[in-house]
PDB file of N, CA and C in Angstrom:
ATOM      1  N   UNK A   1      71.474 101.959  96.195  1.00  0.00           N
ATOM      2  CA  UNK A   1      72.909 101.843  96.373  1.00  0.00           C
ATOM      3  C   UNK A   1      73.559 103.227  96.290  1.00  0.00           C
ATOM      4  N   UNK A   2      74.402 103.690  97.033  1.00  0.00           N
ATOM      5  CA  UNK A   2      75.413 104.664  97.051  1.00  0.00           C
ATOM      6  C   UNK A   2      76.027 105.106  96.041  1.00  0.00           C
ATOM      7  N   UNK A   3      75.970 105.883  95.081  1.00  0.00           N
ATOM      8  CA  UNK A   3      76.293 106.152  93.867  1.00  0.00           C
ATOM      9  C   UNK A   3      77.698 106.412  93.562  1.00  0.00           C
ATOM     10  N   UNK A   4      78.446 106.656  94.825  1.00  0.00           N
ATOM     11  CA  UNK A   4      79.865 106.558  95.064  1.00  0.00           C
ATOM     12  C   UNK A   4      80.502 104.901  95.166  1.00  0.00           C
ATOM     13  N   UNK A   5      79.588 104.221  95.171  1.00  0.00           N
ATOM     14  CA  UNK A   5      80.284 102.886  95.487  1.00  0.00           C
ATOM     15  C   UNK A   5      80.245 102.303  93.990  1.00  0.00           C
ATOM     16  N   UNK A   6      81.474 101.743  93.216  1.00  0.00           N
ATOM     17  CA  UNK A   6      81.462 100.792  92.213  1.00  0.00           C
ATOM     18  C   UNK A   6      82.122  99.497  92.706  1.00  0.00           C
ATOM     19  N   UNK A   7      81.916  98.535  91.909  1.00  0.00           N
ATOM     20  CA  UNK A   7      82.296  97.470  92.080  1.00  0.00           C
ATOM     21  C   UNK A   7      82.309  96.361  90.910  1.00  0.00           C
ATOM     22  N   UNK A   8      83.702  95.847  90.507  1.00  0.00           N
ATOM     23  CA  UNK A   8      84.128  94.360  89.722  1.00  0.00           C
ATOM     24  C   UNK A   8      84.258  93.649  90.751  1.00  0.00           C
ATOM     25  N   UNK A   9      84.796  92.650  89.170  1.00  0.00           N
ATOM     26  CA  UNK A   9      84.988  91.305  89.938  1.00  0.00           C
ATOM     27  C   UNK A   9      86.409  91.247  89.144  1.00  0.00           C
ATOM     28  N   UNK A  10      87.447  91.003  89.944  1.00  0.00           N
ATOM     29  CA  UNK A  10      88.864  91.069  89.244  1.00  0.00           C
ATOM     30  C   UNK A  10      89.596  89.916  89.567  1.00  0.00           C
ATOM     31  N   UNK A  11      89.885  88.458  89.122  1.00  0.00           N
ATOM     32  CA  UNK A  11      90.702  87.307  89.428  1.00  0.00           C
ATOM     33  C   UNK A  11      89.560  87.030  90.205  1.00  0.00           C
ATOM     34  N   UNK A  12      88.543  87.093  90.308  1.00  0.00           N
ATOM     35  CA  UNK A  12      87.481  86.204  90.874  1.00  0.00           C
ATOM     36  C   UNK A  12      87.017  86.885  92.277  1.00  0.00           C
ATOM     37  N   UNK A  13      87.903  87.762  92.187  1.00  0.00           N
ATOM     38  CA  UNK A  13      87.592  88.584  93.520  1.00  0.00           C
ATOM     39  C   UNK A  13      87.003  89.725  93.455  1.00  0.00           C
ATOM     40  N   UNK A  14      85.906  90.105  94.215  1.00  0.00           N
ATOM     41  CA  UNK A  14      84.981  90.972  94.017  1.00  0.00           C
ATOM     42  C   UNK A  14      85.740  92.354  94.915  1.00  0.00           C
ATOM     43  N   UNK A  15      85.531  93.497  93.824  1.00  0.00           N
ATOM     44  CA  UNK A  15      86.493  94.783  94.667  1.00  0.00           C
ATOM     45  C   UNK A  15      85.220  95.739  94.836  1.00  0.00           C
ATOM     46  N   UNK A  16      85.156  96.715  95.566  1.00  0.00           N
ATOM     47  CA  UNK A  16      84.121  97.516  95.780  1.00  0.00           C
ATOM     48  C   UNK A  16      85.054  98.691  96.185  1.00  0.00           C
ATOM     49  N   UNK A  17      84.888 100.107  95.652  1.00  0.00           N
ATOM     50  CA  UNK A  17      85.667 101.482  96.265  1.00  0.00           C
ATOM     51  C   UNK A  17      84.821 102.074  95.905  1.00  0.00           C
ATOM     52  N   UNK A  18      85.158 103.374  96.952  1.00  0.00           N
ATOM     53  CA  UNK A  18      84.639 104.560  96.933  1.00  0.00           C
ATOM     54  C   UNK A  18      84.728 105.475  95.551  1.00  0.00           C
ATOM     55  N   UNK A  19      84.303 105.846  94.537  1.00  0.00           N
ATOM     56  CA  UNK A  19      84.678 107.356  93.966  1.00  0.00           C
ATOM     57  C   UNK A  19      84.998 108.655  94.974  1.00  0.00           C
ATOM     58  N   UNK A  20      86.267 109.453  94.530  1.00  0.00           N
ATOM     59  CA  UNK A  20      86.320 110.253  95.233  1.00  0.00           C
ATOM     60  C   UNK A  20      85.703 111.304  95.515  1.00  0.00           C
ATOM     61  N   UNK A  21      85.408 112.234  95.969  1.00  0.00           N
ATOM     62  CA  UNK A  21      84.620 113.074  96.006  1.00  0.00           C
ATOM     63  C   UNK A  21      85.290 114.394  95.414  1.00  0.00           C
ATOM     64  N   UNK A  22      84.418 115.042  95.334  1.00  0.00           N
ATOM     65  CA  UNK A  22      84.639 116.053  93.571  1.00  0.00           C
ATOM     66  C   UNK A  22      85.959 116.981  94.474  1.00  0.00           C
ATOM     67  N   UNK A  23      86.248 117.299  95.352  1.00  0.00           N
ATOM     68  CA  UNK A  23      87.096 118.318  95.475  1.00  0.00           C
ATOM     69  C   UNK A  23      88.630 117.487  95.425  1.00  0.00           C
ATOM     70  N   UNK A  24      88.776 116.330  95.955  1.00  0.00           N
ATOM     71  CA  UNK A  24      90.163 115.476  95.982  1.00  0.00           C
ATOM     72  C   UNK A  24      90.001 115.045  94.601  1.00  0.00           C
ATOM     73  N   UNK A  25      89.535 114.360  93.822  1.00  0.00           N
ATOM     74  CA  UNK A  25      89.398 114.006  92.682  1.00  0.00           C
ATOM     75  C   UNK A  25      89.457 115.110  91.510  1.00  0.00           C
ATOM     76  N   UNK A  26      89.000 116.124  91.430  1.00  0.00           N
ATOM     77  CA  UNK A  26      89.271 117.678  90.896  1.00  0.00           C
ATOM     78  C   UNK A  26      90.883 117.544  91.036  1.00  0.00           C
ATOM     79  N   UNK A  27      91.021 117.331  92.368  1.00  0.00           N
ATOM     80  CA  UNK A  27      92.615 117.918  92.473  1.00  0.00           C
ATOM     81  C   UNK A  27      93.633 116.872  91.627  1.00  0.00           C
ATOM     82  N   UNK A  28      93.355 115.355  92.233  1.00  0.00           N
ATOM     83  CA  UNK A  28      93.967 114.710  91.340  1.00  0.00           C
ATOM     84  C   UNK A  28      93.867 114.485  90.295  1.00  0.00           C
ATOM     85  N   UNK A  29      92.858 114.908  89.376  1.00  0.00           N
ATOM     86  CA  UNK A  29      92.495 114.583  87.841  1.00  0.00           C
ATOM     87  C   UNK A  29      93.724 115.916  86.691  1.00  0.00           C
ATOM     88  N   UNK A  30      93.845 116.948  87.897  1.00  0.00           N
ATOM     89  CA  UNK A  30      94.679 117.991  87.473  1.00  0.00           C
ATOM     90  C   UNK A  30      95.973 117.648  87.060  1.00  0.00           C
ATOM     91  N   UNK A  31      96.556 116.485  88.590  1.00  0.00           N
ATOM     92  CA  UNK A  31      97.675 116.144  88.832  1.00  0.00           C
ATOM     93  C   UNK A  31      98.127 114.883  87.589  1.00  0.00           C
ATOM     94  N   UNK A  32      97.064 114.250  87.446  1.00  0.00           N
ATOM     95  CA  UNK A  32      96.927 113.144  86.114  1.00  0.00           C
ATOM     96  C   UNK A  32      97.476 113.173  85.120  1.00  0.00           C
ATOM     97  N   UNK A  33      96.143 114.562  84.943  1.00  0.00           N
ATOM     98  CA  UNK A  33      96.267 114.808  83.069  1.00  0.00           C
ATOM     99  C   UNK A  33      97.395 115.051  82.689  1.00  0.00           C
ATOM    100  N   UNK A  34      98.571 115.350  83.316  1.00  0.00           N
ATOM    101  CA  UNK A  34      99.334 115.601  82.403  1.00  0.00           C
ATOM    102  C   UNK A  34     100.459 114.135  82.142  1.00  0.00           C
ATOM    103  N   UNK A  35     100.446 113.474  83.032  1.00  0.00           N
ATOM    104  CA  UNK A  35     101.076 111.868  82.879  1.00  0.00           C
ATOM    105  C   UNK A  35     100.075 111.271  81.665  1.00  0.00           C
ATOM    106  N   UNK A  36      98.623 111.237  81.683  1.00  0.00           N
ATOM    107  CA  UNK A  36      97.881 110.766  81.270  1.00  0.00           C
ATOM    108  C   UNK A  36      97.668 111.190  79.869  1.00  0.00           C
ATOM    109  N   UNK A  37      98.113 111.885  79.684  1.00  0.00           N
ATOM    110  CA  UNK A  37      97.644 113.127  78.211  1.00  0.00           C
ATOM    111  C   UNK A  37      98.322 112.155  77.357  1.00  0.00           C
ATOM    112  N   UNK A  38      99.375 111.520  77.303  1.00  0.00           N
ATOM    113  CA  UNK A  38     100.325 110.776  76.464  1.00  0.00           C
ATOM    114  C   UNK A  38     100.045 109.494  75.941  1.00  0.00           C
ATOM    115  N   UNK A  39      98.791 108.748  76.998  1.00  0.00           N
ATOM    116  CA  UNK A  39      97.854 107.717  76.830  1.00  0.00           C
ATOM    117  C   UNK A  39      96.596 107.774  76.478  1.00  0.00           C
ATOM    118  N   UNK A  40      96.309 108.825  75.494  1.00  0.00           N
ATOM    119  CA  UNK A  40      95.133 109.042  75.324  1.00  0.00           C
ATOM    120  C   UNK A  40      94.628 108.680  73.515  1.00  0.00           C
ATOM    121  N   UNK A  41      94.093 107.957  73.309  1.00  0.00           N
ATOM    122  CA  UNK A  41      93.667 107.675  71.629  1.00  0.00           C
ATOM    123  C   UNK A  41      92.232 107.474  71.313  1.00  0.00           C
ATOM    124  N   UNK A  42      92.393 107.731  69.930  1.00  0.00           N
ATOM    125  CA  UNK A  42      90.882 107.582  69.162  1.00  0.00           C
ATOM    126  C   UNK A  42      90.752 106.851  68.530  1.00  0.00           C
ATOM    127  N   UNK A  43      89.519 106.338  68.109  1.00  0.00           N
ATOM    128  CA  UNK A  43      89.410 105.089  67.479  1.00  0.00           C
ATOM    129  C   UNK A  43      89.059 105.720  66.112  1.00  0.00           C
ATOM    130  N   UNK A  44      88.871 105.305  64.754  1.00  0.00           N
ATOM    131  CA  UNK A  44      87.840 105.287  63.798  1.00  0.00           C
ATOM    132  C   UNK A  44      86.980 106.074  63.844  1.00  0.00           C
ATOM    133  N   UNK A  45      85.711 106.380  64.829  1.00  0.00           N
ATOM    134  CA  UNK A  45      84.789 106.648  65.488  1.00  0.00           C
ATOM    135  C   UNK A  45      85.282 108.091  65.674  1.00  0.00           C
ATOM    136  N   UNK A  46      86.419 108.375  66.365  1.00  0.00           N
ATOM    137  CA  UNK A  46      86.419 109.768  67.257  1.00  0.00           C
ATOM    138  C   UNK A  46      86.966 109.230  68.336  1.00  0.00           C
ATOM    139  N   UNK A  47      86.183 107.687  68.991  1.00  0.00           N
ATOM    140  CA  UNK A  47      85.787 107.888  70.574  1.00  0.00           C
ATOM    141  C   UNK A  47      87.346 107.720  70.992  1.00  0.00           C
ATOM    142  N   UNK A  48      87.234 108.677  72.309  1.00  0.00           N
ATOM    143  CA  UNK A  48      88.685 108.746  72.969  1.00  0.00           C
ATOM    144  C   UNK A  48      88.830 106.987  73.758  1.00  0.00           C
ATOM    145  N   UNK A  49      89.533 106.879  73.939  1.00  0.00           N
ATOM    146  CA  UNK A  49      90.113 105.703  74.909  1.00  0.00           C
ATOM    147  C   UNK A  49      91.287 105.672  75.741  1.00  0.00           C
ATOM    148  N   UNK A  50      91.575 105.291  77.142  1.00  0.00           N
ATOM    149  CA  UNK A  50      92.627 105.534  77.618  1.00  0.00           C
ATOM    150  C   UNK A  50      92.810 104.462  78.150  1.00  0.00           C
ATOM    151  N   UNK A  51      94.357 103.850  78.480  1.00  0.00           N
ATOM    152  CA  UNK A  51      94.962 102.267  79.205  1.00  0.00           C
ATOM    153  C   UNK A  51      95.105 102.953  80.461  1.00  0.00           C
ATOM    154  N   UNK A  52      94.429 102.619  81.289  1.00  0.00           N
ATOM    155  CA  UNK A  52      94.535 103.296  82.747  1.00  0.00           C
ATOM    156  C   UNK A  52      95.522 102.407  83.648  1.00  0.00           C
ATOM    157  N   UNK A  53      96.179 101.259  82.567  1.00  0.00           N
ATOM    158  CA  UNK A  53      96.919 100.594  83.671  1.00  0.00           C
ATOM    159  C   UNK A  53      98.288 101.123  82.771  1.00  0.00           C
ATOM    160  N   UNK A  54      99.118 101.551  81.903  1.00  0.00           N
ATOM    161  CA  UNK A  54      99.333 102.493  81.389  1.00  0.00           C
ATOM    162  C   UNK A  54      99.948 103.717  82.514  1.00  0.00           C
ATOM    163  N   UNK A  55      98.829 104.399  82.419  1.00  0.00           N
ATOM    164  CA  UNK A  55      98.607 105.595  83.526  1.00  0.00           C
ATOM    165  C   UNK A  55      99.364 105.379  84.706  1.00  0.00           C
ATOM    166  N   UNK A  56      98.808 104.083  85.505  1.00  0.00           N
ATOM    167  CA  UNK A  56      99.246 103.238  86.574  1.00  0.00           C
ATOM    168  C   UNK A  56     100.564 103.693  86.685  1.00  0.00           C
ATOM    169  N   UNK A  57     101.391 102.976  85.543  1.00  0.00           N
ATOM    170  CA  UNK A  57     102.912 102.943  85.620  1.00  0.00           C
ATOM    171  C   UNK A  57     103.503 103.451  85.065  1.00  0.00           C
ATOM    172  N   UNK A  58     102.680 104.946  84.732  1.00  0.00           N
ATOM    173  CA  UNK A  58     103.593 106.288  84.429  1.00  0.00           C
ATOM    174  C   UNK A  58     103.377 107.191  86.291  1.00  0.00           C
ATOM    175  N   UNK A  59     102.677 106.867  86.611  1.00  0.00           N
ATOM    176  CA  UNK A  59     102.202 107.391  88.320  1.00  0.00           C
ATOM    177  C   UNK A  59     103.662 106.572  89.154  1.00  0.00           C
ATOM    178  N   UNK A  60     103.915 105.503  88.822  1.00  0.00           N
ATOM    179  CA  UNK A  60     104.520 104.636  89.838  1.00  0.00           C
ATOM    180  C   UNK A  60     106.432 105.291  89.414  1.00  0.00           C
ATOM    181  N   UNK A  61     106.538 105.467  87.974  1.00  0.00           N
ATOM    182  CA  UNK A  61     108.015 106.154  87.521  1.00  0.00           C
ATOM    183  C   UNK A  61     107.961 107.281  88.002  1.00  0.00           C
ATOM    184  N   UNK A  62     107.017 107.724  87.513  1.00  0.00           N
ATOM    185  CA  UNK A  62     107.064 109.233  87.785  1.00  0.00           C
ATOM    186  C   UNK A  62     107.260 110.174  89.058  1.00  0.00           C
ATOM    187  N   UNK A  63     106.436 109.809  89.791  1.00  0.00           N
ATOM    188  CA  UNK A  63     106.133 109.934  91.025  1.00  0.00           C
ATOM    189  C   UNK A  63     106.871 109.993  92.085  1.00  0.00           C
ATOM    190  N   UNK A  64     107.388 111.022  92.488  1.00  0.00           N
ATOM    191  CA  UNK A  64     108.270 110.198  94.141  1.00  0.00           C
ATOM    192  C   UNK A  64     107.357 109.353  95.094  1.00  0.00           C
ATOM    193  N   UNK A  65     108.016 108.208  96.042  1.00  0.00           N
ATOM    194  CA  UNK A  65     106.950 107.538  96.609  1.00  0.00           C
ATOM    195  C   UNK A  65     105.841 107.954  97.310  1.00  0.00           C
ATOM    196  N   UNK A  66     106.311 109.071  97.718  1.00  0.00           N
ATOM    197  CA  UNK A  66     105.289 109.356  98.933  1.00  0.00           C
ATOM    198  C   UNK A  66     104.005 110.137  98.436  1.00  0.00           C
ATOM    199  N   UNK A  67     104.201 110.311  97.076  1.00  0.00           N
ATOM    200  CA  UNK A  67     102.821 110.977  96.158  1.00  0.00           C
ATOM    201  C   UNK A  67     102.344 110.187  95.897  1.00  0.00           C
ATOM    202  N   UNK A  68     103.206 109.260  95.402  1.00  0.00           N
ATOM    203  CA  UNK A  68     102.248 107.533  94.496  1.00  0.00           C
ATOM    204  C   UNK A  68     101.677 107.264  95.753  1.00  0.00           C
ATOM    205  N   UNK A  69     102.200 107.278  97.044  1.00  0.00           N
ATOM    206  CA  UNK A  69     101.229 106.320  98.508  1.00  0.00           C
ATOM    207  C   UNK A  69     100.262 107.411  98.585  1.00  0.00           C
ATOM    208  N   UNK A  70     100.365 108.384  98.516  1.00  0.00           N
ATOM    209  CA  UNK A  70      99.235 108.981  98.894  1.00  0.00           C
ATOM    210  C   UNK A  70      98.195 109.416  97.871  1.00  0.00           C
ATOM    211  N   UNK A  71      98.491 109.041  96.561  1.00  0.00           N
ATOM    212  CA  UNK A  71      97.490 109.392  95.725  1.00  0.00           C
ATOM    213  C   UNK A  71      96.481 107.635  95.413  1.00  0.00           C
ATOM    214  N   UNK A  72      97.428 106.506  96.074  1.00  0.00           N
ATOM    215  CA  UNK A  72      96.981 104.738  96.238  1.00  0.00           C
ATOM    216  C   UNK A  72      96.073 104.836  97.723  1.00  0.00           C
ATOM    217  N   UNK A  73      96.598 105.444  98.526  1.00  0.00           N
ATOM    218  CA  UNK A  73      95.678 105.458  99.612  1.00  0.00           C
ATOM    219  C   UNK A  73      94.132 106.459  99.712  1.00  0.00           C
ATOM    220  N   UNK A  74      94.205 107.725  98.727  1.00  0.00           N
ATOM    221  CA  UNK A  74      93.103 108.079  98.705  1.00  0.00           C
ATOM    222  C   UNK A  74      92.189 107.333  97.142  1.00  0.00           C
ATOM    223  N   UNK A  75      92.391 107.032  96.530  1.00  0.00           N
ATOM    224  CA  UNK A  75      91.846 106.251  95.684  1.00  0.00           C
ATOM    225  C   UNK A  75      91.294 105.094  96.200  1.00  0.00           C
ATOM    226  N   UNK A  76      92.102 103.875  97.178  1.00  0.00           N
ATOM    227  CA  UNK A  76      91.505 102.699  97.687  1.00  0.00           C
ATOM    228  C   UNK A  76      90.821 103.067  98.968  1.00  0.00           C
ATOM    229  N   UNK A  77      91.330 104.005  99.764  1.00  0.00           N
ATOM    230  CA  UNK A  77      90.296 104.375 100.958  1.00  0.00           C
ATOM    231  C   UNK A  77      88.781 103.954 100.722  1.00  0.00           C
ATOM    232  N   UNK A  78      88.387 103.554 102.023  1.00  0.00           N
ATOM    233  CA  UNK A  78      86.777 102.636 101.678  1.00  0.00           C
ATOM    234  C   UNK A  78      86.918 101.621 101.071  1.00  0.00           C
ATOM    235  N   UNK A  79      88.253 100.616 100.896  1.00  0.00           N
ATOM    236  CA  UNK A  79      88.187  99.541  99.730  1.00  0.00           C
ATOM    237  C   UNK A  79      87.484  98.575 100.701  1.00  0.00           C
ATOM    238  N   UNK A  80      86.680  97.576 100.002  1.00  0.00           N
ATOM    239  CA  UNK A  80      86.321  96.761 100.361  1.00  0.00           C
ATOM    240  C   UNK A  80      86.599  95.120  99.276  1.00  0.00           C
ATOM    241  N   UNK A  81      87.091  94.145 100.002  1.00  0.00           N
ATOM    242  CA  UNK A  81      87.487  92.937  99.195  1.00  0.00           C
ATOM    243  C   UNK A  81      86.576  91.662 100.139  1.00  0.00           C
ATOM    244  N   UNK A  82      85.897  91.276  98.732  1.00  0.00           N
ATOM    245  CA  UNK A  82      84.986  90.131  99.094  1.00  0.00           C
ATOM    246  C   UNK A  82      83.242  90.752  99.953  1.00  0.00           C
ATOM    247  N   UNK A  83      83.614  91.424  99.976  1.00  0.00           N
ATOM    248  CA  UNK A  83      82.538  91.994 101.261  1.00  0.00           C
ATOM    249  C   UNK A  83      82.932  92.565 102.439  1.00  0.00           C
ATOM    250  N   UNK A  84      84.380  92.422 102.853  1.00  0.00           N
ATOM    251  CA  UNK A  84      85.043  92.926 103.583  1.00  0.00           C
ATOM    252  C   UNK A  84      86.194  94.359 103.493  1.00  0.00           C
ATOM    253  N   UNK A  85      85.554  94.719 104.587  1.00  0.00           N
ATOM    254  CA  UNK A  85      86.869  95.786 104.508  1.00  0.00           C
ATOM    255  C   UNK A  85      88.170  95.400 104.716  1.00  0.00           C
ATOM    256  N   UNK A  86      89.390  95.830 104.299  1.00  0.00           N
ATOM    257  CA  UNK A  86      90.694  95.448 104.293  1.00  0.00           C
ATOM    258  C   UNK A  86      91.440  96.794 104.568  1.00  0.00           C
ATOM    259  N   UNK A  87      92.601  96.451 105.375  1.00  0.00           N
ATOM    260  CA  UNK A  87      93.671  97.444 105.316  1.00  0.00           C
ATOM    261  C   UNK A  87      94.582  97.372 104.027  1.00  0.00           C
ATOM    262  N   UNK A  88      95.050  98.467 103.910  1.00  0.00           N
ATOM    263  CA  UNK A  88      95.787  98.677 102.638  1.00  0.00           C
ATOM    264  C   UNK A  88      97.108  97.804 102.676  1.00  0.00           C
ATOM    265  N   UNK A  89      97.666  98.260 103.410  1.00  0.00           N
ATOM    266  CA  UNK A  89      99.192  97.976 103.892  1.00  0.00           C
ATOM    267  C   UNK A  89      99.093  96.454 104.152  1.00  0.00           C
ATOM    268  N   UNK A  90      98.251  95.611 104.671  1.00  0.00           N
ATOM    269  CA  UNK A  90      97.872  94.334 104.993  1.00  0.00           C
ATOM    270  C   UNK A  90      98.055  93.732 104.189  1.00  0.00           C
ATOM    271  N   UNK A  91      96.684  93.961 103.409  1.00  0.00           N
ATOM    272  CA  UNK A  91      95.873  93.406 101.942  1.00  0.00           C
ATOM    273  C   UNK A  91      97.204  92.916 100.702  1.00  0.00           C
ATOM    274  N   UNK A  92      98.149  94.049 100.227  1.00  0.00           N
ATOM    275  CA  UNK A  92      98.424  94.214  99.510  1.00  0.00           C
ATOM    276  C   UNK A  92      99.956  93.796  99.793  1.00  0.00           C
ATOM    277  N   UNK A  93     100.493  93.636 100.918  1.00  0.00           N
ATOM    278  CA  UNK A  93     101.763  93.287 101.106  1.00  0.00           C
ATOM    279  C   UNK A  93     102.504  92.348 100.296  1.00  0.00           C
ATOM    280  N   UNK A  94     103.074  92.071  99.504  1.00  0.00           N
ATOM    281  CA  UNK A  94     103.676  91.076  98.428  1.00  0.00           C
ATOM    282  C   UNK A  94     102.386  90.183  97.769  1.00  0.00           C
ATOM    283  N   UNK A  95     101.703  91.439  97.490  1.00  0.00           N
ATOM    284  CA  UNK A  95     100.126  91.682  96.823  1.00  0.00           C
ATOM    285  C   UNK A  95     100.582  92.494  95.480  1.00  0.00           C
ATOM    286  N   UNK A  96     101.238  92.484  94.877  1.00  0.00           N
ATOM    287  CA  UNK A  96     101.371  94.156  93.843  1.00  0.00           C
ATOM    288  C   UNK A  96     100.516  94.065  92.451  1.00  0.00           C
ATOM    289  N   UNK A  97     100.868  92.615  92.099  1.00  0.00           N
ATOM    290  CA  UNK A  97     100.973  92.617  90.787  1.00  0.00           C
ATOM    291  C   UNK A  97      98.665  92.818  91.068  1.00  0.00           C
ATOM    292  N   UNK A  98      97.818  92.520  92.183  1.00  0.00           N
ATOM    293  CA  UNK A  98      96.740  92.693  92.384  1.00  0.00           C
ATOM    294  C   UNK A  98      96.121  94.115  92.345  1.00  0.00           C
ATOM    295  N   UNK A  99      97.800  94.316  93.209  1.00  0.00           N
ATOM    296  CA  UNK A  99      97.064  95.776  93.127  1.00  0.00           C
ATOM    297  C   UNK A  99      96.999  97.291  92.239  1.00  0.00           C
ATOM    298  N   UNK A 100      98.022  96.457  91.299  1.00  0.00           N
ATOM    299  CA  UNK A 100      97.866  97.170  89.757  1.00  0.00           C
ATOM    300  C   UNK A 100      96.468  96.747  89.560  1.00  0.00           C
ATOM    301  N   UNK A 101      95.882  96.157  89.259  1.00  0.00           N
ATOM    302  CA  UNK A 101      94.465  95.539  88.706  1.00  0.00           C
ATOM    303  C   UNK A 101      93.621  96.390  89.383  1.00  0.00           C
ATOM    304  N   UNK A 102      93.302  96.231  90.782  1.00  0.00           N
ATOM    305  CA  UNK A 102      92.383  97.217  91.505  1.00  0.00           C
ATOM    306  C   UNK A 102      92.796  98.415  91.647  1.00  0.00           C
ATOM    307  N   UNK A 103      94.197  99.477  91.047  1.00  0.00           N
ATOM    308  CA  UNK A 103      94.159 100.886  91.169  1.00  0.00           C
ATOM    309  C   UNK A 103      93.896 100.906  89.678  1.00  0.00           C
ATOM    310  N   UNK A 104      94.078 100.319  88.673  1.00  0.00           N
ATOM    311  CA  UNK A 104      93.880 100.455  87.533  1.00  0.00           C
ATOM    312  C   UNK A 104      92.338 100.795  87.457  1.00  0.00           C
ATOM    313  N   UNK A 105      91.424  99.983  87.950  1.00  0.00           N
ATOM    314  CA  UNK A 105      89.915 100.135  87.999  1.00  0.00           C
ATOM    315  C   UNK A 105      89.368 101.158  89.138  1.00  0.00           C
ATOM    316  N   UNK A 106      90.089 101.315  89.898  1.00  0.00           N
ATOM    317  CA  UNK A 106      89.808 102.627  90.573  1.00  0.00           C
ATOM    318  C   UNK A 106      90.128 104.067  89.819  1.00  0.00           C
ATOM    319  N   UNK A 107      91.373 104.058  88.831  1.00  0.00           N
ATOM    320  CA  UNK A 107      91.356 105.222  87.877  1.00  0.00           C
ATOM    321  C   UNK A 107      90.116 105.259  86.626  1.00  0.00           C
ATOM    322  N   UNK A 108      90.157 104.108  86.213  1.00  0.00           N
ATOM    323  CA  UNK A 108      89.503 104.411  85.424  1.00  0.00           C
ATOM    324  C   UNK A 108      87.867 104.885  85.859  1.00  0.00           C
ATOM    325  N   UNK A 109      86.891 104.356  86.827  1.00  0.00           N
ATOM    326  CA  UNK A 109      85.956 104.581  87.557  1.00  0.00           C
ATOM    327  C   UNK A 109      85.986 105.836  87.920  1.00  0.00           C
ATOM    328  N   UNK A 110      87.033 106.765  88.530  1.00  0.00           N
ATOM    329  CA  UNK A 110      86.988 108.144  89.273  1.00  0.00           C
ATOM    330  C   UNK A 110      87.836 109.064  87.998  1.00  0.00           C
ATOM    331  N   UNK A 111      88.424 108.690  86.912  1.00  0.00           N
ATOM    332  CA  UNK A 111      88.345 109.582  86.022  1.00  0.00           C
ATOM    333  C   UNK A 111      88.553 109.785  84.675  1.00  0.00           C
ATOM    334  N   UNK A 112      87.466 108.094  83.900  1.00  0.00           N
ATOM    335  CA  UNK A 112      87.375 108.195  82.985  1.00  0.00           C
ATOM    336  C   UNK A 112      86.354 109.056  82.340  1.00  0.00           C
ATOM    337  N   UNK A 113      85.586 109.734  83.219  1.00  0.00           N
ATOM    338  CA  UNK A 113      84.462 110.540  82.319  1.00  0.00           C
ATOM    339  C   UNK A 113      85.654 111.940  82.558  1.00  0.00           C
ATOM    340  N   UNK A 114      86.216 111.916  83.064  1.00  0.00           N
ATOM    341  CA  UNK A 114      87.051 113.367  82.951  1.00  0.00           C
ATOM    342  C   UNK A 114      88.028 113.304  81.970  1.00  0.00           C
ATOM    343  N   UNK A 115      88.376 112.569  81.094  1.00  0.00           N
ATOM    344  CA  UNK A 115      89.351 112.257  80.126  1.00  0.00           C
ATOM    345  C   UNK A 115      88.421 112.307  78.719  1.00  0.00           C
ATOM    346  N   UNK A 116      87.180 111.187  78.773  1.00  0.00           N
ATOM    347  CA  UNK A 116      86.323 111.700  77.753  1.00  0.00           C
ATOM    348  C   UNK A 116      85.724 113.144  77.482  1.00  0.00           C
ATOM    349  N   UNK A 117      85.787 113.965  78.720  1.00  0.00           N
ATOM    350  CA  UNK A 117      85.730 115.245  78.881  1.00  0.00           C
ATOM    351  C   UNK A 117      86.108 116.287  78.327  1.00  0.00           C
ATOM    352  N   UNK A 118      87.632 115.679  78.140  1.00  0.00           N
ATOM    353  CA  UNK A 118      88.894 116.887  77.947  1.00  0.00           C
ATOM    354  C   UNK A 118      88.896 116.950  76.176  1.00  0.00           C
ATOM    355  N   UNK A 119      88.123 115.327  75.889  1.00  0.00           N
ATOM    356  CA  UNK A 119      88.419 114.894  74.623  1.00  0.00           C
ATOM    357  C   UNK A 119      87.233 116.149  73.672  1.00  0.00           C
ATOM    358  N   UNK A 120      86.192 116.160  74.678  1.00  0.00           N
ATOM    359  CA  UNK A 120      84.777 116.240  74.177  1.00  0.00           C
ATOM    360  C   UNK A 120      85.145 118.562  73.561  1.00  0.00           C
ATOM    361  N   UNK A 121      85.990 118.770  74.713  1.00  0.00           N
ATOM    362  CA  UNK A 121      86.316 119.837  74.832  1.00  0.00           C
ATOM    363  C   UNK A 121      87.705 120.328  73.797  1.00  0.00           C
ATOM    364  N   UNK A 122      88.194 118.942  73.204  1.00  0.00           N
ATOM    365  CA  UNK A 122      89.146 119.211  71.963  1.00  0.00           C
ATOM    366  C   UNK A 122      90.212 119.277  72.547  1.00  0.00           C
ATOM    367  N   UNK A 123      90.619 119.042  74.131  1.00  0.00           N
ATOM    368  CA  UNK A 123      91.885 119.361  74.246  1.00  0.00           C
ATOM    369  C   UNK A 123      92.955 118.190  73.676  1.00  0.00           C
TER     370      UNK A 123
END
């Protein structure tokens, strides 16, 4: 299997996306951390943890639209639902509250080891 491809099962529906590839994902993990820095905790343990749906809807305030569409369209690019490929704009049309669920698991997949990262590094 493609080591870029992950895949749940979310409301019974099976999601499959791409991870991004290190140079767009580099860029957006930059653009993140700093929305993201504010959602970041430790347990008992040390271990870091982050609510990536959280994240979600500091991206969606924050954001003027046309960054949030374009940082939702390179994240779901390659999405596949059920086994099928889907258009974005289609799929998701008075779709939202779904598609919090599947960008939520697309952040966390493309950059939760970069958050345990930052942790590991003390920032």
């Amino acid at each position: 299997m493609n080591k870029r491809i992950k895949q749940t099962v979310i409301d019974g529906t099976e999601i499959q996306i791409y991870v991004l590839k290190a140079q767009i994902g580099i860029a957006m993990a930059q653009k993140l951390s700093g929305l993201a820095a504010t959602f970041l905790d430790k347990d008992d343990k040390g271990d870091i943890s982050l609510d990536f749906g959280k994240v979600f809807k500091s991206l969606s305030t924050e954001l003027k639209a046309e960054e949030l569409d374009a940082i939702l369209r390179s994240l779901l690019s390659g999405l596949a639902i059920d086994g099928k490929d889907v258009d974005y704009d289609e799929y998701f049309a008075g779709n939202y509250g779904f598609l919090v669920k599947v960008v939520t698991f697309a952040l966390q997949e493309n950059f939760g080891s970069f958050f345990e990262g930052m942790d590991i590094l003390g920032e």
